[in-house]
C-alpha atoms as a PDB file:
ATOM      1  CA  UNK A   1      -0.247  30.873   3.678  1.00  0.00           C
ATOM      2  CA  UNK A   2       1.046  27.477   3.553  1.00  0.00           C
ATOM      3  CA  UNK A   3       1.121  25.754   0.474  1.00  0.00           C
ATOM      4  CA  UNK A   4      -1.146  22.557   0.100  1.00  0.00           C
ATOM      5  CA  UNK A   5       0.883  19.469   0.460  1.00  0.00           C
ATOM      6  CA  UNK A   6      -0.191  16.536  -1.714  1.00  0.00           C
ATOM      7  CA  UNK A   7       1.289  12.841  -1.761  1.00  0.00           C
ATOM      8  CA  UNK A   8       0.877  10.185  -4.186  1.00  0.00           C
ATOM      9  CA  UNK A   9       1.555   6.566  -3.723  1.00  0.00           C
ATOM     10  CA  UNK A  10       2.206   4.499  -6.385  1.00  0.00           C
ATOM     11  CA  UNK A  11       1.960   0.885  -5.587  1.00  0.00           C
ATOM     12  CA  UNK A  12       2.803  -2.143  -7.181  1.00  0.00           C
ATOM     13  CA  UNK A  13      -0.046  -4.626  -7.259  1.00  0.00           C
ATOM     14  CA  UNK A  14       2.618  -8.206  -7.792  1.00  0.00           C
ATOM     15  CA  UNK A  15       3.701  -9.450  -4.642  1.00  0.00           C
ATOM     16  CA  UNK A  16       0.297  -7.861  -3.381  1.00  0.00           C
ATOM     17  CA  UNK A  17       0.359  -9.318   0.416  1.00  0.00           C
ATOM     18  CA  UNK A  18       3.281  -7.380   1.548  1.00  0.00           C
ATOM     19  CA  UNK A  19       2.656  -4.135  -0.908  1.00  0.00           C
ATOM     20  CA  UNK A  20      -0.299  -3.906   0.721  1.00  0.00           C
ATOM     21  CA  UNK A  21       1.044  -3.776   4.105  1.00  0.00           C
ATOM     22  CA  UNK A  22       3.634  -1.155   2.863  1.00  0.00           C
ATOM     23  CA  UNK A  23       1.050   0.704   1.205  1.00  0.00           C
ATOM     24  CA  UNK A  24      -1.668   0.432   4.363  1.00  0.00           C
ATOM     25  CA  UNK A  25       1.276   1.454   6.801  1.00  0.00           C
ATOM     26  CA  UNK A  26       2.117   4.408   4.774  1.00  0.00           C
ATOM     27  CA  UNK A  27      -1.317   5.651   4.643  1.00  0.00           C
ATOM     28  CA  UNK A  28      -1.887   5.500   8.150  1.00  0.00           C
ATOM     29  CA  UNK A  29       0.948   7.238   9.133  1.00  0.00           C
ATOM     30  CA  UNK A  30       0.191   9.874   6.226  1.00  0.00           C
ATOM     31  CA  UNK A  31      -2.887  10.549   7.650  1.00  0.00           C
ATOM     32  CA  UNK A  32      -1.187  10.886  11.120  1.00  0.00           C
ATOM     33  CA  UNK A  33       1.618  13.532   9.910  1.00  0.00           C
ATOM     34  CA  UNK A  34      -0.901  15.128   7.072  1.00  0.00           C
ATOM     35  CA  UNK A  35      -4.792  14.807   8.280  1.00  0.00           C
ATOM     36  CA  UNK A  36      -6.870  16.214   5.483  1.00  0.00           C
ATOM     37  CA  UNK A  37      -4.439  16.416   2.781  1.00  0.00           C
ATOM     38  CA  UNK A  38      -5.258  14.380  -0.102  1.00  0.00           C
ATOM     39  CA  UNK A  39      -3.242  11.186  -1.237  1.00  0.00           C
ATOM     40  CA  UNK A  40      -3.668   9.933  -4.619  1.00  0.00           C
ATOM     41  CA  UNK A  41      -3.426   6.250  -5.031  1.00  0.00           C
ATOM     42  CA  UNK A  42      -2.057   4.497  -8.156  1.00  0.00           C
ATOM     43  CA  UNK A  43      -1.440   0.566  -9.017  1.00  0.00           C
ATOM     44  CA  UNK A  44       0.328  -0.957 -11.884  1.00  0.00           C
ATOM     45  CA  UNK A  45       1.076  -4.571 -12.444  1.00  0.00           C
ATOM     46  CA  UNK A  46       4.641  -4.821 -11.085  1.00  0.00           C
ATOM     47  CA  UNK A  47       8.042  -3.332 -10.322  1.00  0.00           C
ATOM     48  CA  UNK A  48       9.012  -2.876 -13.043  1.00  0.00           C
ATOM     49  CA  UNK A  49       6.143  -0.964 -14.103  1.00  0.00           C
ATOM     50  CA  UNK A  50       6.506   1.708 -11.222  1.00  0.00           C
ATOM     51  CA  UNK A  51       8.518   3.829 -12.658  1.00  0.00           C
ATOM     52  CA  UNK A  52       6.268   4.896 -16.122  1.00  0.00           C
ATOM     53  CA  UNK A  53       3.317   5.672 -13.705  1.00  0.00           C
ATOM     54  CA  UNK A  54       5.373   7.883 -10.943  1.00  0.00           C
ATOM     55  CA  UNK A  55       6.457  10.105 -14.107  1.00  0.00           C
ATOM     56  CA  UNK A  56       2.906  10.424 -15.247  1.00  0.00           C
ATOM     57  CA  UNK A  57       1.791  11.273 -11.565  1.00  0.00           C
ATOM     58  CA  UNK A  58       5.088  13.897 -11.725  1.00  0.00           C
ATOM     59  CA  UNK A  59       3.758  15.082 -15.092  1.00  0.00           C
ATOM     60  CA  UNK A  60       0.006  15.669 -14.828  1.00  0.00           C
ATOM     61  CA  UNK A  61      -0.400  15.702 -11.401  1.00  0.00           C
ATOM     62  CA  UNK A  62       2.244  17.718  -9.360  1.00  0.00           C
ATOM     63  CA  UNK A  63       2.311  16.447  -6.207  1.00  0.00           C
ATOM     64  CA  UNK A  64       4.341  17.569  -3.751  1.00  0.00           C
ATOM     65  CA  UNK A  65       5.519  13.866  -2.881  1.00  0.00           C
ATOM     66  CA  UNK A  66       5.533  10.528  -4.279  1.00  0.00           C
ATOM     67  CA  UNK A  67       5.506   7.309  -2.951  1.00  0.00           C
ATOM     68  CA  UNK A  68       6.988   4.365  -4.919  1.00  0.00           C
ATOM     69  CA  UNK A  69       6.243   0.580  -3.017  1.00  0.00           C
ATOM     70  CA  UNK A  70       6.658  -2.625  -4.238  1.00  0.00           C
ATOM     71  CA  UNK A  71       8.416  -5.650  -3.283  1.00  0.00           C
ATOM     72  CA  UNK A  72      10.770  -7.762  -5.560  1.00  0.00           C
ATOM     73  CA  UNK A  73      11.885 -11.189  -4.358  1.00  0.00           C
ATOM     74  CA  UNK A  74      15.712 -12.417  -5.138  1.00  0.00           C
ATOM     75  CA  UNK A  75      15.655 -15.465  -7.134  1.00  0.00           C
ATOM     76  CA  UNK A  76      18.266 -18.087  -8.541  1.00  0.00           C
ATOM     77  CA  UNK A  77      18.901 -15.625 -11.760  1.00  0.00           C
ATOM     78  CA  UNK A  78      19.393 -12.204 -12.053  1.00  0.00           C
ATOM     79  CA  UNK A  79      16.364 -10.838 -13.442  1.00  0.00           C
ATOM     80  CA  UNK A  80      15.202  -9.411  -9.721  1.00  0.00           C
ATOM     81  CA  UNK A  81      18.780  -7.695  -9.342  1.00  0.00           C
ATOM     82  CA  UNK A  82      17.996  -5.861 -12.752  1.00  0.00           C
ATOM     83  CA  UNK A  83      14.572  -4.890 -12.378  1.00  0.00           C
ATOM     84  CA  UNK A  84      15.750  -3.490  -8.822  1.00  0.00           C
ATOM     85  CA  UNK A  85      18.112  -1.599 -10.317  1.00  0.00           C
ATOM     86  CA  UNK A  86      16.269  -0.197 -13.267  1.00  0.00           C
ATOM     87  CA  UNK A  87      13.685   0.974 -11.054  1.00  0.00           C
ATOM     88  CA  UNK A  88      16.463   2.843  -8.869  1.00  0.00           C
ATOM     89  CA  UNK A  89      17.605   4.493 -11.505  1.00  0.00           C
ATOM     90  CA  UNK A  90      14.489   5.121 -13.190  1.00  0.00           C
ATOM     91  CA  UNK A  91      12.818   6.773 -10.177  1.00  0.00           C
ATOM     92  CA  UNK A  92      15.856   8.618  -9.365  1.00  0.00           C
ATOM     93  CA  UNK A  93      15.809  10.533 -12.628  1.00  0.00           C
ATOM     94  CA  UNK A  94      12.444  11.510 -12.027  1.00  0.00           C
ATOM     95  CA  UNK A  95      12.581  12.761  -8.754  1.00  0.00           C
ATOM     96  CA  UNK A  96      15.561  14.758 -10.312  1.00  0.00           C
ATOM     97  CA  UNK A  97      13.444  15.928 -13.485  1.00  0.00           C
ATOM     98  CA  UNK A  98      10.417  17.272 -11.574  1.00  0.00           C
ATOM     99  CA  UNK A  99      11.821  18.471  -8.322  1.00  0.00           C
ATOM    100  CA  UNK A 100       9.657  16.458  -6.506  1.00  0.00           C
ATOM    101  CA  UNK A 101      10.809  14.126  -3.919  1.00  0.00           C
ATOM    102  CA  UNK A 102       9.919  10.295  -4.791  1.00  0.00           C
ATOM    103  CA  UNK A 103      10.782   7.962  -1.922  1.00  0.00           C
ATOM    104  CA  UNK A 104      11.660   4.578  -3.032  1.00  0.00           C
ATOM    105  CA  UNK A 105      10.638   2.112  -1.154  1.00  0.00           C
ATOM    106  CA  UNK A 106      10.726  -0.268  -3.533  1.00  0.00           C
ATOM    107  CA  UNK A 107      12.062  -3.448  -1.665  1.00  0.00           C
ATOM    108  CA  UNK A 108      14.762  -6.560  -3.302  1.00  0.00           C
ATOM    109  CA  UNK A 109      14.128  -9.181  -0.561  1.00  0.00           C
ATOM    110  CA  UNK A 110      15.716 -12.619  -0.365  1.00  0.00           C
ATOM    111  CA  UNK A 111      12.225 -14.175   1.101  1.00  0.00           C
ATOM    112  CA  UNK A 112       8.697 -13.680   3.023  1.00  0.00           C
ATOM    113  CA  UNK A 113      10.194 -13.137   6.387  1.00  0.00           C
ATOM    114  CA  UNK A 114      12.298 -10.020   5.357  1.00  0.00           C
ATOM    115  CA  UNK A 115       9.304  -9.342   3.648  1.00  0.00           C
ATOM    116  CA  UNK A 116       6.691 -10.109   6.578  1.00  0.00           C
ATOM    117  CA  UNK A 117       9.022  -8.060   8.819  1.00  0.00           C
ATOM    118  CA  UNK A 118       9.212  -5.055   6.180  1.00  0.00           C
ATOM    119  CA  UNK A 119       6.077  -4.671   4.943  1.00  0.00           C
ATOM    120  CA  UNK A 120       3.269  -6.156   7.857  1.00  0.00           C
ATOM    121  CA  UNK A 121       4.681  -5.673  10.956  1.00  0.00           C
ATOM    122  CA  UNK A 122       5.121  -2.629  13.367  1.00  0.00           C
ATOM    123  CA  UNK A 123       8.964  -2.367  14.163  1.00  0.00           C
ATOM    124  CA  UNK A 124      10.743  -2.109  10.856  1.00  0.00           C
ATOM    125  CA  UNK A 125       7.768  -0.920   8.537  1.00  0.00           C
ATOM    126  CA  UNK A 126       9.057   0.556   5.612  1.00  0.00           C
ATOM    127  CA  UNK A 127       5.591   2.031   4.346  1.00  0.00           C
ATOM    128  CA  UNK A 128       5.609   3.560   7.897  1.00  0.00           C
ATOM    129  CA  UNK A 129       9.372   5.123   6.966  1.00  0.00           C
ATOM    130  CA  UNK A 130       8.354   5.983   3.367  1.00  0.00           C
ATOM    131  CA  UNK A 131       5.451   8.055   4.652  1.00  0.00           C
ATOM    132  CA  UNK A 132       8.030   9.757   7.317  1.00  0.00           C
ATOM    133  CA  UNK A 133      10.426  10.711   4.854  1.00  0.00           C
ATOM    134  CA  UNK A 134       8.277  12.134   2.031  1.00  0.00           C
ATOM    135  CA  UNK A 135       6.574  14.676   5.215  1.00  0.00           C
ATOM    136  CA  UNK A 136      10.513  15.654   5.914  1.00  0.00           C
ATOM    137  CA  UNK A 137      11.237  15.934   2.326  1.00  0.00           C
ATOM    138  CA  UNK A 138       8.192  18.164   1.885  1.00  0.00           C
ATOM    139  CA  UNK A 139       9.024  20.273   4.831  1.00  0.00           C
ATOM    140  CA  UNK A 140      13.212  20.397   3.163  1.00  0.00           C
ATOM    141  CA  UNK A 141      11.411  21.153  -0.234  1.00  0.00           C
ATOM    142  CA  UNK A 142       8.918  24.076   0.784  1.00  0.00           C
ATOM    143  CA  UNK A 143      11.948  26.571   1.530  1.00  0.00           C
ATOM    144  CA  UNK A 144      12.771  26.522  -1.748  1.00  0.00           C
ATOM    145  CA  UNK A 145       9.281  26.558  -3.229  1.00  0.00           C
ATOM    146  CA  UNK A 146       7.689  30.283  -4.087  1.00  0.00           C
ATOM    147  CA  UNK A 147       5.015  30.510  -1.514  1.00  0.00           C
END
């Protein structure tokens, strides 16, 4: 019997154009490599932010899967380079605490047209990628899951 494979995407709502592009390419391709298997959405106010939530999702929820999106744009200071890189970190340890994959897609863009390209359209979508990954991780995962 094959176990039930749940995802959860965790979505920052800041920079809400392009997360939502991420978020809507990631659930349509979810739905492609998944049909009927339940994805739990979650929002929190930004980046930063992302990290907190996945662990509760870990925690309480046990996916099998988590999705982390958001998008963080590079200003003239280095606050975006530091929030990037907590988040890394941050959702790294997670993933590494709950043996559960968490795909970062969690984007540090220099402007709106890496961003348009990323998150809305077809060719690079990293939603699209983040939704691939977390079905491959699942599959790597499940031989070393009790079944």
């Amino acid at each position: 019997m094959q176990q039930r494979r749940t995802v959860a995407i965790v979505s920052s709502q800041y920079n809400s154009e392009f997360v939502e592009g991420l978020t809507s390419h990631a659930l349509r391709e979810l739905a492609i490599l998944l049909p009927n298997s339940p994805i739990q959405q979650h929002q929190v106010p930004g980046a930063f932010e992302l990290p907190v939530m996945v662990q509760e999702v870990a925690e309480r929820n046990s996916p099998t899967a988590i999705i982390a999106l958001g998008v963080i744009f590079q200003g003239e200071t280095e606050h975006a380079r530091l929030i990037a890189e907590a988040v890394t970190r941050s959702l790294l340890d997670i993933s590494l605490r709950f043996k559960i994959p968490v795909i970062h897609e969690v984007l540090l863009l220099k402007d709106p047209e890496q961003a348009r390209q990323r998150c809305l359209e077809e060719e690079i979508n990293r939603g699209t990628e983040a939704a691939r990954i977390a079905v491959r991780m699942m599959e790597c995962m499940a031989d070393f899951r009790p079944r």
